[in-house]
N, C-alpha and C. Protein backbone atom coordinates (compact mmCIF):
# COMPACT_ATOMS: atom_id res chain seq x y z
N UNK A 1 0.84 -1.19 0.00
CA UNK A 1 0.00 0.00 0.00
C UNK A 1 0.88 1.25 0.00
N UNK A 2 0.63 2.06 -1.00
CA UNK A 2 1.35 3.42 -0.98
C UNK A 2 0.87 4.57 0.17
N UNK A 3 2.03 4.95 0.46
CA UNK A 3 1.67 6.11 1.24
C UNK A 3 1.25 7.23 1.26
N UNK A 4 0.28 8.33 1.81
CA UNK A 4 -0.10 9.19 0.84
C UNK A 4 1.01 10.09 1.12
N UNK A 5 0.77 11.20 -0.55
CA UNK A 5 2.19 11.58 -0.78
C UNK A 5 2.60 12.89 0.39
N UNK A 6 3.93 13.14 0.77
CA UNK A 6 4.10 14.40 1.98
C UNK A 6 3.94 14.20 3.58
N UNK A 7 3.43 12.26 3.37
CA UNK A 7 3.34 12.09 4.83
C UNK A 7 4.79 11.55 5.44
N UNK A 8 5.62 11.27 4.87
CA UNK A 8 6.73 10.88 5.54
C UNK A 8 7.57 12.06 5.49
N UNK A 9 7.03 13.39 5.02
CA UNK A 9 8.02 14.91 5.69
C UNK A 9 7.47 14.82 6.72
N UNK A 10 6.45 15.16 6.82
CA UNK A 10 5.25 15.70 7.69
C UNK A 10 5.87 14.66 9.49
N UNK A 11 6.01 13.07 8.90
CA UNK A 11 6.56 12.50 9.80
C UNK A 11 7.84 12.80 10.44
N UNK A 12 9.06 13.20 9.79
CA UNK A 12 9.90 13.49 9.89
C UNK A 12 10.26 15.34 10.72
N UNK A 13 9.02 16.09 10.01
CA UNK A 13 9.29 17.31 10.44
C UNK A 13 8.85 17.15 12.27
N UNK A 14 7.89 15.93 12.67
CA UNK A 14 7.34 16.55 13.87
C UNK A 14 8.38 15.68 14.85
N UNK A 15 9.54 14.43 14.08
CA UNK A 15 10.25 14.30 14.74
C UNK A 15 11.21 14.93 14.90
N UNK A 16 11.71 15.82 14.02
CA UNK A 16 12.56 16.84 14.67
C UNK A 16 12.40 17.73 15.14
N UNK A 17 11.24 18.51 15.35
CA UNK A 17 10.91 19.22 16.39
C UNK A 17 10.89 18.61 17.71
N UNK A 18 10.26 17.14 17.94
CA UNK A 18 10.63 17.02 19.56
C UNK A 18 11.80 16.56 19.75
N UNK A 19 12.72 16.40 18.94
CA UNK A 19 14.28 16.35 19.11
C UNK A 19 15.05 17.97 19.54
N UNK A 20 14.52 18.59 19.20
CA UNK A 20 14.97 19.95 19.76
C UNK A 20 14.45 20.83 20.65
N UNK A 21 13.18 20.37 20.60
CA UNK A 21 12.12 20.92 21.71
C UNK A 21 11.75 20.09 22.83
N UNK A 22 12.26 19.26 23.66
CA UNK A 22 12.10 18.34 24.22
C UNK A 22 10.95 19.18 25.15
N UNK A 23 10.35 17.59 25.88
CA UNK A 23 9.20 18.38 26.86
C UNK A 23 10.25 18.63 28.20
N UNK A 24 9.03 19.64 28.72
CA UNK A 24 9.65 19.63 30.35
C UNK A 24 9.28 18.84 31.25
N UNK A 25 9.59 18.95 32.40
CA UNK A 25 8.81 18.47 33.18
C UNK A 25 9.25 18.76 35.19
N UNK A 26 8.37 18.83 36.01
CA UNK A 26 8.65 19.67 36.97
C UNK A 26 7.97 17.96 38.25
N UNK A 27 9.00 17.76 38.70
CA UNK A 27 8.71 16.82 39.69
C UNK A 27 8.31 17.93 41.40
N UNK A 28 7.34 17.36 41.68
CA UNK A 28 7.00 18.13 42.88
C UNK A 28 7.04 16.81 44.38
N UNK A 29 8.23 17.09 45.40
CA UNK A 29 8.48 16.17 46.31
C UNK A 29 8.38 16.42 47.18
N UNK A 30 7.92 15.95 48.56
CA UNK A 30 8.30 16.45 49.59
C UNK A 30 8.92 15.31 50.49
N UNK A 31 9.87 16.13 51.23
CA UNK A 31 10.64 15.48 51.95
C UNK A 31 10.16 15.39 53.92
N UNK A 32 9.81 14.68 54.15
CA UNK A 32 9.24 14.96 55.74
C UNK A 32 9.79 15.81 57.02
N UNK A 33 10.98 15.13 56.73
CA UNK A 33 12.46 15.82 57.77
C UNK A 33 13.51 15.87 57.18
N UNK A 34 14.34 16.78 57.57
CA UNK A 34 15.65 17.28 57.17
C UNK A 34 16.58 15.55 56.99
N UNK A 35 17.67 15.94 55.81
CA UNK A 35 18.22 14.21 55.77
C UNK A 35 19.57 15.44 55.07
N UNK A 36 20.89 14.70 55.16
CA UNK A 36 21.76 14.09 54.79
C UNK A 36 22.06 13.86 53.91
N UNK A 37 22.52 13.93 52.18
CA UNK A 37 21.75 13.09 51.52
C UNK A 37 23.44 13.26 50.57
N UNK A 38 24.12 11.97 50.39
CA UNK A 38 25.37 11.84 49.52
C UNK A 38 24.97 11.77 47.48
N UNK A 39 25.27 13.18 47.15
CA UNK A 39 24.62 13.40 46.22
C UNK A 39 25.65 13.26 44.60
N UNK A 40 26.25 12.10 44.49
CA UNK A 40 27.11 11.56 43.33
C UNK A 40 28.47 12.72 43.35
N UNK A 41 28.81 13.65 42.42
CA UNK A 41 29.91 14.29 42.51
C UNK A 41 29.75 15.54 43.04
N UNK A 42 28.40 16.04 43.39
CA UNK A 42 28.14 17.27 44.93
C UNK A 42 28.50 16.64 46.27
N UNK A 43 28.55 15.62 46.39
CA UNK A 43 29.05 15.00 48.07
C UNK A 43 27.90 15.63 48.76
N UNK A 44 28.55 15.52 49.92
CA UNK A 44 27.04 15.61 51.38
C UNK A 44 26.52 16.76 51.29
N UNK A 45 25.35 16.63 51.14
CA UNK A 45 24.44 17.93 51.09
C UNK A 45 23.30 17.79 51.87
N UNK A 46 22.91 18.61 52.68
CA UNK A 46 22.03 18.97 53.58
C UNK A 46 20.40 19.65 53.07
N UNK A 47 19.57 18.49 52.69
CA UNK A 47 18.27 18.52 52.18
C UNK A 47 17.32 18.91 53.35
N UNK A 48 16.69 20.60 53.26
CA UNK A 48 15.74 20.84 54.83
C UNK A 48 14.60 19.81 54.34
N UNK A 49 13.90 19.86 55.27
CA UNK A 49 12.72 19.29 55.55
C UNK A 49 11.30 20.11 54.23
N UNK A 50 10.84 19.38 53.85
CA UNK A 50 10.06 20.67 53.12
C UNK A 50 9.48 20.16 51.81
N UNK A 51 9.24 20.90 50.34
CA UNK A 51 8.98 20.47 49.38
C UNK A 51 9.90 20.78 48.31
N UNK A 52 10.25 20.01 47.10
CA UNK A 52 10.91 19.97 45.99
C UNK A 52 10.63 20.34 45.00
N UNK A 53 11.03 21.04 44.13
CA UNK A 53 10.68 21.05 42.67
C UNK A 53 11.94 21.06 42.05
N UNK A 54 12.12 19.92 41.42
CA UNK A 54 13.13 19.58 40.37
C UNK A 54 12.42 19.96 39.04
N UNK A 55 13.11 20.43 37.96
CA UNK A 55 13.09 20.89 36.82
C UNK A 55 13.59 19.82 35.93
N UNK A 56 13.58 19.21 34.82
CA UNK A 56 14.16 18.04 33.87
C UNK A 56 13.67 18.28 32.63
N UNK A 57 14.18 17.72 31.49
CA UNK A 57 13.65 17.63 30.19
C UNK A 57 13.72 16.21 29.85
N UNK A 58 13.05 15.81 28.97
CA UNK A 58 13.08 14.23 28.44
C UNK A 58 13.57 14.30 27.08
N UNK A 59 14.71 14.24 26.27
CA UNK A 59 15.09 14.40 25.25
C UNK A 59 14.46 13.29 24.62
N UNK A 60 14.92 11.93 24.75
CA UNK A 60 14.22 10.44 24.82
C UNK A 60 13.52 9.91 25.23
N UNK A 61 12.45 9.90 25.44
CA UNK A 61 11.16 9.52 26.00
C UNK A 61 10.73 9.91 27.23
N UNK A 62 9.64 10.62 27.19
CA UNK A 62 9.15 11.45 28.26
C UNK A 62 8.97 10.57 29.21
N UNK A 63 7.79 9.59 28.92
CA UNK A 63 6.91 8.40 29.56
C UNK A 63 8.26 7.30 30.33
N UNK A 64 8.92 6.82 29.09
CA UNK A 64 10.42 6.22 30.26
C UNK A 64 11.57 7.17 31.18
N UNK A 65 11.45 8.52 31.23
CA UNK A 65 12.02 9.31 32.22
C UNK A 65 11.31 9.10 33.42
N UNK A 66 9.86 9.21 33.14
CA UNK A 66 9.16 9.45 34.13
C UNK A 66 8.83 8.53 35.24
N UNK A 67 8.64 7.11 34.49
CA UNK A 67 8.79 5.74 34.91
C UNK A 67 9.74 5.77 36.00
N UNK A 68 10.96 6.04 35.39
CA UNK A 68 12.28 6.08 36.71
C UNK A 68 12.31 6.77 37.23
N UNK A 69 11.77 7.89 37.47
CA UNK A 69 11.65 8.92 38.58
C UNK A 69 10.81 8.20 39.34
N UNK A 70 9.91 7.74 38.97
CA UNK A 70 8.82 6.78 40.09
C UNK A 70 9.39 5.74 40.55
N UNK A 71 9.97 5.06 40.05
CA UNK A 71 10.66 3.83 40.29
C UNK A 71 11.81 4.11 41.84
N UNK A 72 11.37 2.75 42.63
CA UNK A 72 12.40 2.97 43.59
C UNK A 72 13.97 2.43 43.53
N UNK A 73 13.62 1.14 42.57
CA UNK A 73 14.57 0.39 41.82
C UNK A 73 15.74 1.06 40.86
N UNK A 74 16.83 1.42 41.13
CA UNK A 74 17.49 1.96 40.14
C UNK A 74 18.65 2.06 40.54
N UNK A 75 19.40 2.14 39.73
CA UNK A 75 21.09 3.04 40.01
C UNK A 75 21.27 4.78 39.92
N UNK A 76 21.60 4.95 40.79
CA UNK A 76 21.53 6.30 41.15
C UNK A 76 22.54 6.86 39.74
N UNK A 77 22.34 8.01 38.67
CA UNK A 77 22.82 8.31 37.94
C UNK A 77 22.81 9.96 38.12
N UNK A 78 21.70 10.34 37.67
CA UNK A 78 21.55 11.95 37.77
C UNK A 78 21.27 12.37 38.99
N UNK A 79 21.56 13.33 39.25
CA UNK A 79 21.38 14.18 40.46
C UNK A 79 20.23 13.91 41.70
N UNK A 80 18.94 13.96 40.79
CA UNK A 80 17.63 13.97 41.29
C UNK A 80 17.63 12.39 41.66
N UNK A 81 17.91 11.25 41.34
CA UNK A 81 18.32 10.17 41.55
C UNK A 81 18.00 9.98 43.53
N UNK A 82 19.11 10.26 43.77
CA UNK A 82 18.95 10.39 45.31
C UNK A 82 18.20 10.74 45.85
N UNK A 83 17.48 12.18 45.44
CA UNK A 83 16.55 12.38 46.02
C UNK A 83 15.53 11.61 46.34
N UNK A 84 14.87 11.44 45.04
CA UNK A 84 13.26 10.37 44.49
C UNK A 84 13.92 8.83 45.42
N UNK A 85 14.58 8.94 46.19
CA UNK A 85 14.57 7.27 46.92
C UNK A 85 14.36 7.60 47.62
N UNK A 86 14.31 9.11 48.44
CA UNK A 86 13.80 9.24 50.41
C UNK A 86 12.38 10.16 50.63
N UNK A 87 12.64 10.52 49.06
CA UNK A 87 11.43 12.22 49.44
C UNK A 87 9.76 11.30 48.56
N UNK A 88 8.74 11.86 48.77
CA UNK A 88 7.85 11.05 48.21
C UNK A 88 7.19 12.32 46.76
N UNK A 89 7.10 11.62 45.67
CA UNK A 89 6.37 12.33 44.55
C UNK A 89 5.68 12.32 45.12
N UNK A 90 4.96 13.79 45.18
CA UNK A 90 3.59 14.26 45.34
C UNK A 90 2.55 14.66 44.02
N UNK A 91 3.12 15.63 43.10
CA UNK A 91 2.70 15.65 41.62
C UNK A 91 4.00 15.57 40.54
N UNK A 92 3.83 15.54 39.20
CA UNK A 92 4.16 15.79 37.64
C UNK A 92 3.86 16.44 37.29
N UNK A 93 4.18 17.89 36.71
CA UNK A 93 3.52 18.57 35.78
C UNK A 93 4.70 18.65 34.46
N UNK A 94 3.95 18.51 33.34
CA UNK A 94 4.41 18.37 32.13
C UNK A 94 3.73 19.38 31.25
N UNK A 95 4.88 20.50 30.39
CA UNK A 95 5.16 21.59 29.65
C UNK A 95 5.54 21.11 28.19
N UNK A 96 4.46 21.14 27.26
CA UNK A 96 4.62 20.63 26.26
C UNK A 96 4.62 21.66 25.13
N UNK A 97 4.76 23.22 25.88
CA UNK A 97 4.77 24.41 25.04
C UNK A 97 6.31 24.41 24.63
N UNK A 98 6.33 24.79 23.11
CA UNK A 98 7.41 25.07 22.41
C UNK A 98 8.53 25.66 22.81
N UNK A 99 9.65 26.32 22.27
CA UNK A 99 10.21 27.34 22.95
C UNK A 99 10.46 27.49 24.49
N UNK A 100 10.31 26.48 25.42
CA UNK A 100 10.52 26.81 26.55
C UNK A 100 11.74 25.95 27.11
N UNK A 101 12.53 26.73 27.23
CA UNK A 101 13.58 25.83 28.02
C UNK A 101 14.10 25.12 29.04
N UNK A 102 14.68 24.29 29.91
CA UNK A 102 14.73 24.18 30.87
C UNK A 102 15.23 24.67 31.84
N UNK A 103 15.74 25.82 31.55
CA UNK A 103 16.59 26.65 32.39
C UNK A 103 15.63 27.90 32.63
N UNK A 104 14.41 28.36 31.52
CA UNK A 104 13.74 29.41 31.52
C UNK A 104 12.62 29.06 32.40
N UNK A 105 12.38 27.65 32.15
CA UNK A 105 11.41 27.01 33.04
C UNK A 105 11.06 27.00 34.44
N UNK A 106 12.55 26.86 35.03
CA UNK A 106 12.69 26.50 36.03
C UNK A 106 13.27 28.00 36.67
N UNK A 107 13.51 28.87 35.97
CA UNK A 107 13.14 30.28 36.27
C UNK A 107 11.82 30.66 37.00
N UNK A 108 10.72 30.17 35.85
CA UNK A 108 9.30 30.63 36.74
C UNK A 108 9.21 29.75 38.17
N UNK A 109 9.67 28.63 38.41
CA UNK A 109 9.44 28.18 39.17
C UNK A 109 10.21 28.51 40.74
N UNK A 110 11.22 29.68 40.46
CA UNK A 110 11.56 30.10 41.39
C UNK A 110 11.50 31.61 41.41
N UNK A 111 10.60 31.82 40.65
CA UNK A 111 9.70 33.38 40.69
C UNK A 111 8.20 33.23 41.87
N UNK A 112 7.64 31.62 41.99
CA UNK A 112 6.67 31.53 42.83
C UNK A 112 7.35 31.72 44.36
N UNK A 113 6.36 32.56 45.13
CA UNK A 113 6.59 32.80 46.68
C UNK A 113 7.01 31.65 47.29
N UNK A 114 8.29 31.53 48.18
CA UNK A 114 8.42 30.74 49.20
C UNK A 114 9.47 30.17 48.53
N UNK A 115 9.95 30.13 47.03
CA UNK A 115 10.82 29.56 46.44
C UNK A 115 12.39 29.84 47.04
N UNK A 116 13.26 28.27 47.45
CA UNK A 116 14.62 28.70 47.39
C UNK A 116 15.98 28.46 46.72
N UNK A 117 16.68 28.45 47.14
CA UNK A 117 17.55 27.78 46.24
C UNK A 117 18.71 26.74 47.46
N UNK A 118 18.32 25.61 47.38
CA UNK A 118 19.27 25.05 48.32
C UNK A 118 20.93 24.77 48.19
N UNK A 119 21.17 24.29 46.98
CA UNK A 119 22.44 24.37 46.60
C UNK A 119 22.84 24.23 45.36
N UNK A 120 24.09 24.90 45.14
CA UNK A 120 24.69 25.09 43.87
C UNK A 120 24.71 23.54 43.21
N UNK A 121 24.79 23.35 42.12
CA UNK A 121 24.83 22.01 40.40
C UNK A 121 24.02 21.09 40.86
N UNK A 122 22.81 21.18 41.68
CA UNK A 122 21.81 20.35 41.10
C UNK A 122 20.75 19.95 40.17
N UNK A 123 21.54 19.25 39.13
CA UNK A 123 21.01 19.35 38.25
C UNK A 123 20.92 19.94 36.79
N UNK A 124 21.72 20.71 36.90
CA UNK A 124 22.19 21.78 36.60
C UNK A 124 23.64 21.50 35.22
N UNK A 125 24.68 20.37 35.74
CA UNK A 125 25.48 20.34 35.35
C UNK A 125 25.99 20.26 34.11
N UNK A 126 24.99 20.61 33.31
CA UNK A 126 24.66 20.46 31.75
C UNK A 126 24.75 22.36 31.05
N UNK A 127 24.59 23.07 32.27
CA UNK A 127 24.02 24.36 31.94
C UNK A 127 24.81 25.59 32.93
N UNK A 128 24.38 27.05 32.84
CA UNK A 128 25.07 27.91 33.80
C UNK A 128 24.51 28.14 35.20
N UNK A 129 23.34 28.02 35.37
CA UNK A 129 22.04 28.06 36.00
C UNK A 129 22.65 27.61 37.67
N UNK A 130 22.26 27.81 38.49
CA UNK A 130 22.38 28.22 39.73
C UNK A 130 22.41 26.45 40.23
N UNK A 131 21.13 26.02 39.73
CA UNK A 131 20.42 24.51 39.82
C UNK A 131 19.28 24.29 39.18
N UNK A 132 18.67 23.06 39.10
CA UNK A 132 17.15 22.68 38.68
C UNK A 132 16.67 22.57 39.78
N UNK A 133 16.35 22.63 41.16
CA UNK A 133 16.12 22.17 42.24
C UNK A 133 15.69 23.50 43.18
N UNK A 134 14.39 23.47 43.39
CA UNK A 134 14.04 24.47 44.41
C UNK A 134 13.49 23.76 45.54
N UNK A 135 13.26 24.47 46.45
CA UNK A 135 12.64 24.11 48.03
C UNK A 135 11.92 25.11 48.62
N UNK A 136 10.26 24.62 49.46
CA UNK A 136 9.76 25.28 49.74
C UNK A 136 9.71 25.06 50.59
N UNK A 137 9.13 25.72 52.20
CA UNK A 137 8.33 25.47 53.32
C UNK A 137 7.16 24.75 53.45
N UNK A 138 6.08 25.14 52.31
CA UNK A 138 4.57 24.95 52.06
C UNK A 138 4.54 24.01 50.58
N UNK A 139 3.61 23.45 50.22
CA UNK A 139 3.44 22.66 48.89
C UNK A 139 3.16 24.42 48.04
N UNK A 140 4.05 24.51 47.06
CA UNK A 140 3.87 25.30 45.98
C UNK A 140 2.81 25.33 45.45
N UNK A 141 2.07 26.60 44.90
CA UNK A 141 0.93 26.76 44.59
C UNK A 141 1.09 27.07 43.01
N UNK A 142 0.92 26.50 41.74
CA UNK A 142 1.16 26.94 40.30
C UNK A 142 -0.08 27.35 40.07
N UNK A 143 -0.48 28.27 39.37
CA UNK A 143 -1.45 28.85 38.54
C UNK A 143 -1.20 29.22 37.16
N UNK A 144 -1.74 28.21 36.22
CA UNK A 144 -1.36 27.86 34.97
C UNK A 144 -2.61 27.68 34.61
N UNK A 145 -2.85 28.16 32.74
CA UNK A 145 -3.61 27.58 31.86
C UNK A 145 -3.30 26.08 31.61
N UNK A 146 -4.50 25.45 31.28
CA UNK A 146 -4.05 23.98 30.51
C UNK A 146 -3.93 23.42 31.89
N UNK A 147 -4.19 23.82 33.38
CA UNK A 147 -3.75 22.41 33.63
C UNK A 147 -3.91 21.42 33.88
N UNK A 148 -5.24 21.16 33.56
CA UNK A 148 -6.31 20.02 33.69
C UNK A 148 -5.76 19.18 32.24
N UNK A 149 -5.60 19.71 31.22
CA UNK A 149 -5.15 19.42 29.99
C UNK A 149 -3.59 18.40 30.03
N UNK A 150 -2.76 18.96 30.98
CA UNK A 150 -1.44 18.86 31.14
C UNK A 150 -1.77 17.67 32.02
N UNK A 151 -2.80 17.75 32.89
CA UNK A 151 -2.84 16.01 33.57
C UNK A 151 -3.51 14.72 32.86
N UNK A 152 -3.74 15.38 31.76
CA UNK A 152 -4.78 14.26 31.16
C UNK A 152 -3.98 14.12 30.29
N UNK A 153 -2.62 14.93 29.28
CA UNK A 153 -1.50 14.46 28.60
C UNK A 153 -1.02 13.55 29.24
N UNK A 154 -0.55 14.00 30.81
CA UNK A 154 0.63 12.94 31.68
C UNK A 154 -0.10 11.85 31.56
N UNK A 155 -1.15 11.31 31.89
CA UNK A 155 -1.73 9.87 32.19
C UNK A 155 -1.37 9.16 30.73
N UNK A 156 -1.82 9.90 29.39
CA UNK A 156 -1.51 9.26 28.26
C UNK A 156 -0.04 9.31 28.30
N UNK A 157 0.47 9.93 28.97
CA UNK A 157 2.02 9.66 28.57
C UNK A 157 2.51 8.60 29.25
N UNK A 158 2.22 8.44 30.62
CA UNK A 158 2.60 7.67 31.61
C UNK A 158 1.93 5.94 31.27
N UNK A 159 0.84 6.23 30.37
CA UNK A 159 0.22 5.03 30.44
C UNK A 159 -0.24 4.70 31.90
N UNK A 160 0.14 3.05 32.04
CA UNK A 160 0.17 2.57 33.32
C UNK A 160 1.54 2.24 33.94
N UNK A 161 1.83 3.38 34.56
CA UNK A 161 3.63 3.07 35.25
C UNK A 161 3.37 2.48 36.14
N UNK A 162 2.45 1.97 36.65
CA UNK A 162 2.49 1.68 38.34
C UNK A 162 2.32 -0.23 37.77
N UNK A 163 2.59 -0.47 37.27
CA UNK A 163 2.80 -2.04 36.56
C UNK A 163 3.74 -2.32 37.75
């Protein structure tokens, strides 16, 4: 069966856009009590008690990033690694707008009140940026369009991770 004609640009053009536009995505954690926490080539770092927002992009599959962030099973590789084994996911929110970077991203996310910055290259080590990693006192409050939209993407993205 022939293909109709312009569909294998058409295929091609929307894979290279999410090759350059990767999605975002903003893990929201909280940690109960202050910990300790030996963090690969940052060494001992002192995590307060409180909530998380890590910043990430999925260059290669959104849905298998996300998997291992949930997952307790793993080898500690990236930064956030350590964390996601003591602190508990609370939400996902996933940024599937164009043009947004992960460094610009994770800008707004430390423009919201209460936002801090706990320590220098988490996360980060790819970029100039301070860190991907903020900390709050209180669960962060986002006020966003789409975001009922943005949870009903994640589930199709996520499928069923909890397999």
């Amino acid at each position: 069966m022939k293909k109709p004609r312009g569909s294998k640009n058409l295929r091609d053009t929307r894979m290279s856009q999410s090759r350059s536009l990767p999605p975002i995505y903003h893990l929201v954690l909280r940690l109960p009590e202050t910990r300790g926490l030996h963090v690969g080539c940052l060494g001992l770092q002192r995590f307060p008690h409180g909530y998380y927002v890590y910043t990430g992009s999925a260059r290669r599959g959104l849905a298998s990033r996300l998997r291992r962030h949930l997952s307790m099973e793993k080898t500690n590789h990236w930064h956030i690694d350590w964390l996601t084994k003591v602190a508990r996911m609370e939400e996902i929110w996933v940024d599937f707008r164009p043009r947004r970077s992960e460094c610009k991203s994770h800008g707004l996310i430390l423009s919201v009140p209460g936002a801090n910055r706990p320590f220098r290259g988490f996360g980060s080590s790819d970029c100039r940026c301070h860190s991907h990693l903020a900390h709050f006192d209180k669960m962060p409050i986002f006020h966003r369009k789409g975001k009922p939209t943005w949870r009903k993407a994640l589930v199709r993205v996520l499928g069923s991770a909890k397999r």
